[in-house]
Protein backbone atom coordinates (compact mmCIF):
# COMPACT_ATOMS: atom_id res chain seq x y z
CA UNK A 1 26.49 16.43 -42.03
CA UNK A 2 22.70 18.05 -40.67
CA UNK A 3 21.43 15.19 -43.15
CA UNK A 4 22.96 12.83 -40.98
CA UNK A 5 22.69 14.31 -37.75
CA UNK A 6 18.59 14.72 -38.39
CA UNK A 7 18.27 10.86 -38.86
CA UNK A 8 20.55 10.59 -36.23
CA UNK A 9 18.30 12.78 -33.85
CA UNK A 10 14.71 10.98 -35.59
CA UNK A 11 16.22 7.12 -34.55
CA UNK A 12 17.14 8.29 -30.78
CA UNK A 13 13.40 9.66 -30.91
CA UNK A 14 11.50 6.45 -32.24
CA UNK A 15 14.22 4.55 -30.45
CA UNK A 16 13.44 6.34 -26.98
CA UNK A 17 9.88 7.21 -27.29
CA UNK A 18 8.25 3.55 -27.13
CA UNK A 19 9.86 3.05 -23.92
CA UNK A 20 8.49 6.56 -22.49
CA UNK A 21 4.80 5.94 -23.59
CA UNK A 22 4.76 2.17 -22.00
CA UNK A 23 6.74 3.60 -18.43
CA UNK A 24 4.66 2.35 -15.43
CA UNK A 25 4.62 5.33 -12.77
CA UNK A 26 3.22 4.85 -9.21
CA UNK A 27 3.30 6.92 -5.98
CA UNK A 28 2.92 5.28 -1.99
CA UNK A 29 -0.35 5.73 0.30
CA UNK A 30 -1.02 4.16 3.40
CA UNK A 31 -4.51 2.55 3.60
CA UNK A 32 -5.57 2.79 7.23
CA UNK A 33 -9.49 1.07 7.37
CA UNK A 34 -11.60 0.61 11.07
CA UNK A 35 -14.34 -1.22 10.34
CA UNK A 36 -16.37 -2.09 13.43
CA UNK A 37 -19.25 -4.19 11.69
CA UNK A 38 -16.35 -6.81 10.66
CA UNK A 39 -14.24 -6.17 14.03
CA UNK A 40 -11.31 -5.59 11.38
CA UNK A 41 -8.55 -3.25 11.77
CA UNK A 42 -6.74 -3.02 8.73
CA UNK A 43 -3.37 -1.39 7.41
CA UNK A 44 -1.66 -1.60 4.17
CA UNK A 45 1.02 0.67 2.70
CA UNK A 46 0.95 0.40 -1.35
CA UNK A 47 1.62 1.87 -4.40
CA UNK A 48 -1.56 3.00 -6.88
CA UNK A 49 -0.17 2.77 -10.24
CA UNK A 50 -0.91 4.13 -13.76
CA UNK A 51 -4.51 5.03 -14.91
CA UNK A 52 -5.73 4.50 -11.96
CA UNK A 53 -3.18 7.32 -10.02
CA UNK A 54 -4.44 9.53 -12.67
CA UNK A 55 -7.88 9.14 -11.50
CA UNK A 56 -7.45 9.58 -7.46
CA UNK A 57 -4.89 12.20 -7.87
CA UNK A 58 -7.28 15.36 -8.31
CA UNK A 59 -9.47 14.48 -5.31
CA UNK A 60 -6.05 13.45 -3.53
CA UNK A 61 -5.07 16.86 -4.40
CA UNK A 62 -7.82 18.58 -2.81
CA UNK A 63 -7.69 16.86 -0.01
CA UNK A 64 -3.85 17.97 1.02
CA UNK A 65 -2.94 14.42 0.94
CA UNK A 66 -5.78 12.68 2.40
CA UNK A 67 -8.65 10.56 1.37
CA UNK A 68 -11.03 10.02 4.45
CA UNK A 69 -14.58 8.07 4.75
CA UNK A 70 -14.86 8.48 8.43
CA UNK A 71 -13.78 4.43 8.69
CA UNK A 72 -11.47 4.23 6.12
CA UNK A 73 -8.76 6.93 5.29
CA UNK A 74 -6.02 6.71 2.54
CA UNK A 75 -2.89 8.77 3.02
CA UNK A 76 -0.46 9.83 0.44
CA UNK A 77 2.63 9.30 1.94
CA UNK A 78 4.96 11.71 -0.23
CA UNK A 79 3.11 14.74 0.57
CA UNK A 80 1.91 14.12 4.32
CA UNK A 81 3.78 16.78 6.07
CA UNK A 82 2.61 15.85 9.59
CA UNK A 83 2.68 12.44 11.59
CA UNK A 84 -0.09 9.81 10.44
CA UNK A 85 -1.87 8.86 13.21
CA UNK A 86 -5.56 6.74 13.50
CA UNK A 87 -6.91 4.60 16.05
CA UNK A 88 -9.46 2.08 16.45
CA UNK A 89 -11.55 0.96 19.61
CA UNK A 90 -12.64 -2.71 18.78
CA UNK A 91 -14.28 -4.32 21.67
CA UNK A 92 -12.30 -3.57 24.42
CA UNK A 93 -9.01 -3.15 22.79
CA UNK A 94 -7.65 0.07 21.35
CA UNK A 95 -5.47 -0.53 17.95
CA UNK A 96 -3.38 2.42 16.99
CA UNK A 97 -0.97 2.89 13.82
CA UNK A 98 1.55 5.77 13.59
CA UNK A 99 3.56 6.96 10.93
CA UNK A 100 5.90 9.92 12.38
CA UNK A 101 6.47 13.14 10.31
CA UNK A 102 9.52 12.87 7.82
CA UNK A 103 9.86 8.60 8.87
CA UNK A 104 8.70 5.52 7.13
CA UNK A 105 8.57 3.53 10.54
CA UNK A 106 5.21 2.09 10.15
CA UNK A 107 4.42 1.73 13.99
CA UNK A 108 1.21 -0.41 15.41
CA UNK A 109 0.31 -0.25 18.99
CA UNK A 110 -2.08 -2.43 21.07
CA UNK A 111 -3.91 -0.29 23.76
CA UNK A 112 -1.20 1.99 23.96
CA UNK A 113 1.69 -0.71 23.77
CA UNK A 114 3.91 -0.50 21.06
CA UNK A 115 3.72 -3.88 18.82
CA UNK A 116 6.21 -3.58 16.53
CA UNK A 117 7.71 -0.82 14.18
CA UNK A 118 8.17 -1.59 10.20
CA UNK A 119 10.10 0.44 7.74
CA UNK A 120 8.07 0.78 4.80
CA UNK A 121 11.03 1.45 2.34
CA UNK A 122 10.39 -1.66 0.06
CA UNK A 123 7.51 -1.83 -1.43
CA UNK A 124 8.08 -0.67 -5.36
CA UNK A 125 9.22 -4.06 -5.35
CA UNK A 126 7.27 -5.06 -8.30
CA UNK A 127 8.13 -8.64 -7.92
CA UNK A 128 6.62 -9.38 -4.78
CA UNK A 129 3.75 -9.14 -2.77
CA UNK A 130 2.51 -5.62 -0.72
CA UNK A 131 2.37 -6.24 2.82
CA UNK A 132 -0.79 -6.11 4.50
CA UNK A 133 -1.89 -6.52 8.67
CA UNK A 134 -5.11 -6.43 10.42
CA UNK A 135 -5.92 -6.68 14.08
CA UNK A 136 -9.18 -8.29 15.09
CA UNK A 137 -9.76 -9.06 19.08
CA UNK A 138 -9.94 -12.66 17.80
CA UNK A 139 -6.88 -13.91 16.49
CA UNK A 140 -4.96 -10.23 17.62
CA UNK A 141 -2.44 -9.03 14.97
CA UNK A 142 -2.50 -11.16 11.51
CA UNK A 143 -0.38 -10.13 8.86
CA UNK A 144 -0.75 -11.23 5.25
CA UNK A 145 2.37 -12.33 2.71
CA UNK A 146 1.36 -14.64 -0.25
CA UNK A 147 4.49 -16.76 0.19
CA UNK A 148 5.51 -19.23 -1.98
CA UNK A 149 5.58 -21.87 0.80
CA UNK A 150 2.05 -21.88 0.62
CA UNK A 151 1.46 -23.10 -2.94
CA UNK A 152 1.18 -26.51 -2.94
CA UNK A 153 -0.44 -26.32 -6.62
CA UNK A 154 -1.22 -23.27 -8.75
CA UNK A 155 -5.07 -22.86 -7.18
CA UNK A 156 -3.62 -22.95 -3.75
CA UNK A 157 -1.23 -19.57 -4.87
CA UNK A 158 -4.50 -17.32 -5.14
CA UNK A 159 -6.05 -18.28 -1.38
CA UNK A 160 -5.44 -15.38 1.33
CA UNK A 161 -2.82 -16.80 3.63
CA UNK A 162 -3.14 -14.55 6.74
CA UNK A 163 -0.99 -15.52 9.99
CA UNK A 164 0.44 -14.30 13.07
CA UNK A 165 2.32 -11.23 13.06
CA UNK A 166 6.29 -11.96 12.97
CA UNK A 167 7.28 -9.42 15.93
CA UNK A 168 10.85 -10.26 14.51
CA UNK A 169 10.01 -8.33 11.18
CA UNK A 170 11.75 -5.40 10.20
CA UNK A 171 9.84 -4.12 7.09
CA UNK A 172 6.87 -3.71 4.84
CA UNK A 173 8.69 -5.81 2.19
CA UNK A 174 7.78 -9.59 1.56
CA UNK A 175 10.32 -11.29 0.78
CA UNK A 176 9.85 -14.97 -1.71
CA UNK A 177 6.48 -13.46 -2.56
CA UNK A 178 4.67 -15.24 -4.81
CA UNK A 179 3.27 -12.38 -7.74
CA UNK A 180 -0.37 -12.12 -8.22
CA UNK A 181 -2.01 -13.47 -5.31
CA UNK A 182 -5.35 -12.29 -4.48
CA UNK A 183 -5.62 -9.56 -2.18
CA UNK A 184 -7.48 -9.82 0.83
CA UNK A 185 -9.31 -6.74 0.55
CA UNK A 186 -9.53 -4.18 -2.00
CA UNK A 187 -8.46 -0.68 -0.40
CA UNK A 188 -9.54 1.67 -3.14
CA UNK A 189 -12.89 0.18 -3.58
CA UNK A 190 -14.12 2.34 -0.16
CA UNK A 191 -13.46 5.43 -1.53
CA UNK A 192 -15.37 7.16 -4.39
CA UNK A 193 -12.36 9.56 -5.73
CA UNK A 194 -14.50 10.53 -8.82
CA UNK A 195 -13.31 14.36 -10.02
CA UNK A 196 -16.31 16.87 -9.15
CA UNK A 197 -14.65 19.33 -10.57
């Protein structure tokens, strides 16, 4: 009988184990950027996943949350304990974003008028797109979804589609996205999150 319940127990183990090692885990930030040299405001909640948590976590840690290079900040979302709140004077226009304490309302405000107000509850999606919107006094809001409507052929698939920001949105989640588009800027790369310690 312990014969059998010992290969029993050694099976579940290899069985089990393969699928514990390969796991993908991930946690949410909010990427919040004001660059004035580009006249770019730029916000993107997303998920860092993997090796790559493992290596911003410790300086995330620190930091009580927050990541912050005077024009580009990166929140973590689970731990942020207050509201989120950064603005940006481009030109003659004042862009704000707000993300209240304890909500995932992801609220953007032209100066001081609120645009719209997204729920950012969908993005472990791993099958679609991350969401991603910019303000620039230009072409005003701009939000970016790589939807499949766009690819004519497979080269077309990997241009940045932005376009005007649906007011009639209700989330952060984009829906027939098509998977690995190219991103139309690369958050982590303003941040050097390199352990000191």
């Amino acid at each position: 009988m312990f014969r059998i319940t010992k290969r029993m127990l050694l099976l579940c183990v290899f069985w089990f184990s393969p699928q514990f090692v390969l796991a993908d885990y991930g946690e949410t930030f909010l990427y919040v950027g004001c660059n004035q040299e580009s006249k770019t405001f730029e916000v993107e909640p997303f998920i860092v996943w993997n090796e790559e948590l493992d290596k911003i976590k410790p300086t995330v840690e620190r930091n009580s949350g927050l990541m912050d290079d005077g024009s580009h900040k990166l929140f973590r979302i689970r731990t942020m304990k207050t509201t989120i709140d950064v603005s940006c004077s481009l030109d003659n226009t004042i862009v704000r974003i707000v993300l209240p304490e304890y909500s995932n309302q992801l609220e953007l405000y032209e100066n001081g008028s609120l645009i719209i107000s997204l729920a950012i509850g969908y993005i472990w999606d791993m099958g679609g797109f991350i969401y991603q919107v910019r303000f620039n006094p230009t072409a005003k809001w701009e939000e970016y979804c790589a939807y499949k409507e766009y690819c004519v052929d497979k080269k077309s698939c990997f241009e940045t589609k932005w376009k005007i920001l649906d007011l009639e949105r209700t989330d952060t989640n984009c829906p027939d996205s098509e998977f690995g588009s190219d991103k139309p800027f690369d958050t982590l790369s303003h941040f050097d999150y390199t352990d000191s310690d």
